[in-house]
N, C-alpha and C. Protein backbone atom coordinates (compact mmCIF):
# COMPACT_ATOMS: atom_id res chain seq x y z
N UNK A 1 -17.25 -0.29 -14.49
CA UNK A 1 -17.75 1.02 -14.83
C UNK A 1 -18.84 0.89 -15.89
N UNK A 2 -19.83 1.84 -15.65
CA UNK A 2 -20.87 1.53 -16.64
C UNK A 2 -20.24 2.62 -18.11
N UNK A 3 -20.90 2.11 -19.25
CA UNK A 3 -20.98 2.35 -20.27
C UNK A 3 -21.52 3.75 -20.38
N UNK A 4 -21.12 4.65 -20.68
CA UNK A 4 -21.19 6.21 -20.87
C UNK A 4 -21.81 6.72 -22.53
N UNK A 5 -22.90 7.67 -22.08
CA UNK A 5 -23.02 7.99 -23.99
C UNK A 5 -22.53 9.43 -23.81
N UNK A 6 -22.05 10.15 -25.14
CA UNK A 6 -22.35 11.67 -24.88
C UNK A 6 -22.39 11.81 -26.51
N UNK A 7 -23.11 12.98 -26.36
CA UNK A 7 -22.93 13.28 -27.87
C UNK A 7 -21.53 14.18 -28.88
N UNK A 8 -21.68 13.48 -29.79
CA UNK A 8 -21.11 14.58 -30.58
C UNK A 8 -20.38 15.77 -30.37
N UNK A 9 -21.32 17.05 -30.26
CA UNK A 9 -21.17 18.20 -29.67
C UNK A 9 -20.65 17.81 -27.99
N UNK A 10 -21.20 17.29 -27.43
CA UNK A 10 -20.63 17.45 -25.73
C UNK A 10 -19.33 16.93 -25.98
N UNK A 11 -18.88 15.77 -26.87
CA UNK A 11 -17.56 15.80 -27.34
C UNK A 11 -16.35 16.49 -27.49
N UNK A 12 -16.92 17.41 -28.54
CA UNK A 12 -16.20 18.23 -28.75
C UNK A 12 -15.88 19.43 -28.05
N UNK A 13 -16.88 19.74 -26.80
CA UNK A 13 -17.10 20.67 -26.25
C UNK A 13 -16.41 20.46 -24.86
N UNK A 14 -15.92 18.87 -24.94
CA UNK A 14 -15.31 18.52 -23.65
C UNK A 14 -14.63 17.29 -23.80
N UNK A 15 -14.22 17.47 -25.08
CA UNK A 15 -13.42 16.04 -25.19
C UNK A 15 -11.92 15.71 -24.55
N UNK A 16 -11.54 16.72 -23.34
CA UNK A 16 -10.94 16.23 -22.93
C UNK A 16 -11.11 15.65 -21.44
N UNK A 17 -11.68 15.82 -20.89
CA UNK A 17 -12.76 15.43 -20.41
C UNK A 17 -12.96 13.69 -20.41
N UNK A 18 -13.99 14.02 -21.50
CA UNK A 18 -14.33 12.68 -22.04
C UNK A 18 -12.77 11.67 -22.21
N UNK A 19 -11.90 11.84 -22.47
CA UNK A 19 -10.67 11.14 -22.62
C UNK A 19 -10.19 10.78 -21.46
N UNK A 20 -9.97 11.77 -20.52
CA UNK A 20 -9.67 11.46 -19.06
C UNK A 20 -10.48 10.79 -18.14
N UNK A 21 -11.56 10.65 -18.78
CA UNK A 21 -12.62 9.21 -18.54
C UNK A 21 -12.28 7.65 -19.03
N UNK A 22 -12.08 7.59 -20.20
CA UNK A 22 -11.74 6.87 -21.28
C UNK A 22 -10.23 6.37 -20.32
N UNK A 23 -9.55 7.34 -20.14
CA UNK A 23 -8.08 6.92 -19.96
C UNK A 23 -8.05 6.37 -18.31
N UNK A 24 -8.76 6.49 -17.58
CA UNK A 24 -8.85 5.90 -15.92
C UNK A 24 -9.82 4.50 -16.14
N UNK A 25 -10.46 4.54 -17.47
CA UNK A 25 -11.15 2.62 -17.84
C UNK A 25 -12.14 3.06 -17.96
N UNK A 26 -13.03 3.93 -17.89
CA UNK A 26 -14.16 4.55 -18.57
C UNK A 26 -14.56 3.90 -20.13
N UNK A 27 -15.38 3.37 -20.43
CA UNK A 27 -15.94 3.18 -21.77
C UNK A 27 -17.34 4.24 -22.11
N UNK A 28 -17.11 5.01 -23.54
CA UNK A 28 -18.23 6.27 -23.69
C UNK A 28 -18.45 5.77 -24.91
N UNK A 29 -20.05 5.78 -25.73
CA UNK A 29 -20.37 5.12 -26.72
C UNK A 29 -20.89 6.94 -27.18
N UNK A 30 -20.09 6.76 -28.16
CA UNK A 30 -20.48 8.97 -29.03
C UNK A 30 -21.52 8.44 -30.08
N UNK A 31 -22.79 9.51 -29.51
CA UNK A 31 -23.84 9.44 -30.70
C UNK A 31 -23.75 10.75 -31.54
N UNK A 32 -25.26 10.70 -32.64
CA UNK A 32 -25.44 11.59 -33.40
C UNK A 32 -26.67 11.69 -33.57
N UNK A 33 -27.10 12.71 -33.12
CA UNK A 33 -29.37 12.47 -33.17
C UNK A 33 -29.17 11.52 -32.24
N UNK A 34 -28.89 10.90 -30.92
CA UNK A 34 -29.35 10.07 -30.35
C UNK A 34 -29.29 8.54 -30.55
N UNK A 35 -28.65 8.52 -31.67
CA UNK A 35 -27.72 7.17 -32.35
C UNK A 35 -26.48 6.75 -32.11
N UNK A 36 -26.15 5.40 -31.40
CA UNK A 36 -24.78 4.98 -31.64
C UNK A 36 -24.14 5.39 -32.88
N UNK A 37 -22.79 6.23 -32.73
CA UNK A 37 -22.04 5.67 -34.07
C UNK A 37 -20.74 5.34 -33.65
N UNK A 38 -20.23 5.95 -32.49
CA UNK A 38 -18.79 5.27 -32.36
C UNK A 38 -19.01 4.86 -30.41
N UNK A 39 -17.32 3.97 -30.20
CA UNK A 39 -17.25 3.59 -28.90
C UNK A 39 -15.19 3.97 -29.04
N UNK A 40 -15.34 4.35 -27.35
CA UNK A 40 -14.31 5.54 -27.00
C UNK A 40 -13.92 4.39 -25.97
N UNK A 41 -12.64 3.71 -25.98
CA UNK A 41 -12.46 2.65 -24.50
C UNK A 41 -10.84 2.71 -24.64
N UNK A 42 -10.59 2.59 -23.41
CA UNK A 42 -9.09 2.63 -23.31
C UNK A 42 -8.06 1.45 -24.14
N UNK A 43 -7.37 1.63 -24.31
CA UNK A 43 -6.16 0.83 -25.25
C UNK A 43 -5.68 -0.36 -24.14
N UNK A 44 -5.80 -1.30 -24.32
CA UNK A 44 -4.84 -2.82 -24.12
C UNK A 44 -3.13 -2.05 -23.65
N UNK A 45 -3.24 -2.70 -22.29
CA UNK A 45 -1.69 -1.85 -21.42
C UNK A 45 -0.95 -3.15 -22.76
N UNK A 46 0.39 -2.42 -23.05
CA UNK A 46 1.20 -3.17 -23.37
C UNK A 46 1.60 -4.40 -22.65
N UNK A 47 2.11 -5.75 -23.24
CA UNK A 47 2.30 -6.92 -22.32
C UNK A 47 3.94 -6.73 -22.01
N UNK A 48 4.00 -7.26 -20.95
CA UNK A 48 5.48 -7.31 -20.20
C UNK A 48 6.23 -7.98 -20.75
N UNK A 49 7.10 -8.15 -21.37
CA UNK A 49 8.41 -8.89 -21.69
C UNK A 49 8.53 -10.35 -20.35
N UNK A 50 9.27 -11.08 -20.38
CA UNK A 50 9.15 -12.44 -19.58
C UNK A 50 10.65 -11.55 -18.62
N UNK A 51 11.95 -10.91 -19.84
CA UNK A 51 12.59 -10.39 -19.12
C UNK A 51 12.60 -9.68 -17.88
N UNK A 52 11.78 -8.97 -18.02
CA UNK A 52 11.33 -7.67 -17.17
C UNK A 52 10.66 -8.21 -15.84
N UNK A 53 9.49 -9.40 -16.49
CA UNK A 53 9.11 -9.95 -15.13
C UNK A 53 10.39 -10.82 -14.24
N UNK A 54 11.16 -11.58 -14.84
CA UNK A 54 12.09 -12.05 -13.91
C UNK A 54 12.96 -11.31 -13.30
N UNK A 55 13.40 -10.16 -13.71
CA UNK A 55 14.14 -8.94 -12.86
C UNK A 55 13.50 -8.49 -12.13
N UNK A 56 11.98 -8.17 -12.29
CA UNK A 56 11.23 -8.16 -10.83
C UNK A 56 11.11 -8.99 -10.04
N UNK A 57 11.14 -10.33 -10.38
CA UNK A 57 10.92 -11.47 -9.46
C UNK A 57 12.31 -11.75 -8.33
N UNK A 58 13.34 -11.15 -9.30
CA UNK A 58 14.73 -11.20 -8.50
C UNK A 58 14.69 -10.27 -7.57
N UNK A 59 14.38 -9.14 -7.50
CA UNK A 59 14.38 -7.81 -6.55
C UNK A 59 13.18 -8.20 -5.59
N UNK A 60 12.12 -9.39 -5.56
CA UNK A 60 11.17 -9.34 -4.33
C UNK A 60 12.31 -9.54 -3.24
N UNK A 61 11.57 -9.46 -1.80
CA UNK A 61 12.37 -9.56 -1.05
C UNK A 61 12.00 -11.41 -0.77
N UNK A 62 12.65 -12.04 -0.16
CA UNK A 62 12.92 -13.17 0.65
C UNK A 62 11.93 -13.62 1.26
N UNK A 63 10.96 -14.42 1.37
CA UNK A 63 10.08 -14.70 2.60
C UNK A 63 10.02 -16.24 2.78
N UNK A 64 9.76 -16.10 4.23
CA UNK A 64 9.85 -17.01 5.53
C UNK A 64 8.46 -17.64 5.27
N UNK A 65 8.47 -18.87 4.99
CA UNK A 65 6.94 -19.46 4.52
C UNK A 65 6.14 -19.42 6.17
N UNK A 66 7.34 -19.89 6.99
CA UNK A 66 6.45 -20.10 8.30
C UNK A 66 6.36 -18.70 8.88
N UNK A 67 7.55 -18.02 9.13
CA UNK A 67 6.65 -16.75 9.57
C UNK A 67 5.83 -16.37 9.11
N UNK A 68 5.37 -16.62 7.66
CA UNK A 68 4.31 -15.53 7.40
C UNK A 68 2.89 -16.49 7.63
N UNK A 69 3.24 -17.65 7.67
CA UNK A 69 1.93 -18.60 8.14
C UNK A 69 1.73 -17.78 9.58
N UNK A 70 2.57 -18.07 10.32
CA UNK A 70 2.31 -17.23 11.82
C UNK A 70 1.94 -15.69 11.60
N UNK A 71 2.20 -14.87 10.94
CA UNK A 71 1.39 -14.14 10.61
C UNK A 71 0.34 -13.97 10.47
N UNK A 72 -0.22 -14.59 9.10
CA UNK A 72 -1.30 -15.03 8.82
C UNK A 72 -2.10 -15.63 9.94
N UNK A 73 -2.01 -16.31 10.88
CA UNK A 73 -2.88 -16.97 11.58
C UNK A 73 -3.09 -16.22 12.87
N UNK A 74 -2.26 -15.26 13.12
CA UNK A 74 -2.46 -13.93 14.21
C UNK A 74 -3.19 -13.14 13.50
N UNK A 75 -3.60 -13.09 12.29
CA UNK A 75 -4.59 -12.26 11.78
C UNK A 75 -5.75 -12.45 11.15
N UNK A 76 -6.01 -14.21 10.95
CA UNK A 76 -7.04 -14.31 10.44
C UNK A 76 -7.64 -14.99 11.72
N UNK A 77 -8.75 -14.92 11.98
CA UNK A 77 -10.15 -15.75 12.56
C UNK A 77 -9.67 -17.38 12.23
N UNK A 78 -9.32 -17.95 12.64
CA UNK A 78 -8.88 -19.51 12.16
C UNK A 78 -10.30 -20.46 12.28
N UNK A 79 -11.14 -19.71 12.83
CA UNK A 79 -12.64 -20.74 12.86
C UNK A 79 -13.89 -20.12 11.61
N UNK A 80 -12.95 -19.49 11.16
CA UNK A 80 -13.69 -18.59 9.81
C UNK A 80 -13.87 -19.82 8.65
């Protein structure tokens, strides 16, 4: 996503808006007279616990290395 300016006033005049930009990965750089003074970018997702990932890793389902090769090869172009 490209880098967004707005001013000040359009800020405030629609800063929520502007946030619900910000919050889908939007980055907005807020001027004043046409000057950088601040940058508006979404927050770092929290990191996963190791716990959490191995309780997901337990709940995948099961897979068949060769069926899914046979899969795979009914669906890809094999001279690709």
């Amino acid at each position: 996503m490209a880098i967004e300016e707005v001013s000040i006033r359009d800020l405030r005049n629609h800063g929520g808006e502007v946030v619900d930009r910000v919050e889908h990965g939007g980055r907005v750089v807020v001027t004043r007279s046409g000057r950088p003074v601040a940058e508006l970018r979404p927050l770092a997702k929290a990191p996963i616990r190791a716990a959490s990932l191995i309780e997901r890793w337990r709940k995948l389902p099961v897979v068949d290395p060769e069926r899914l090769r046979h899969d795979i090869d009914t669906l890809i172009d094999g001279s690709l």
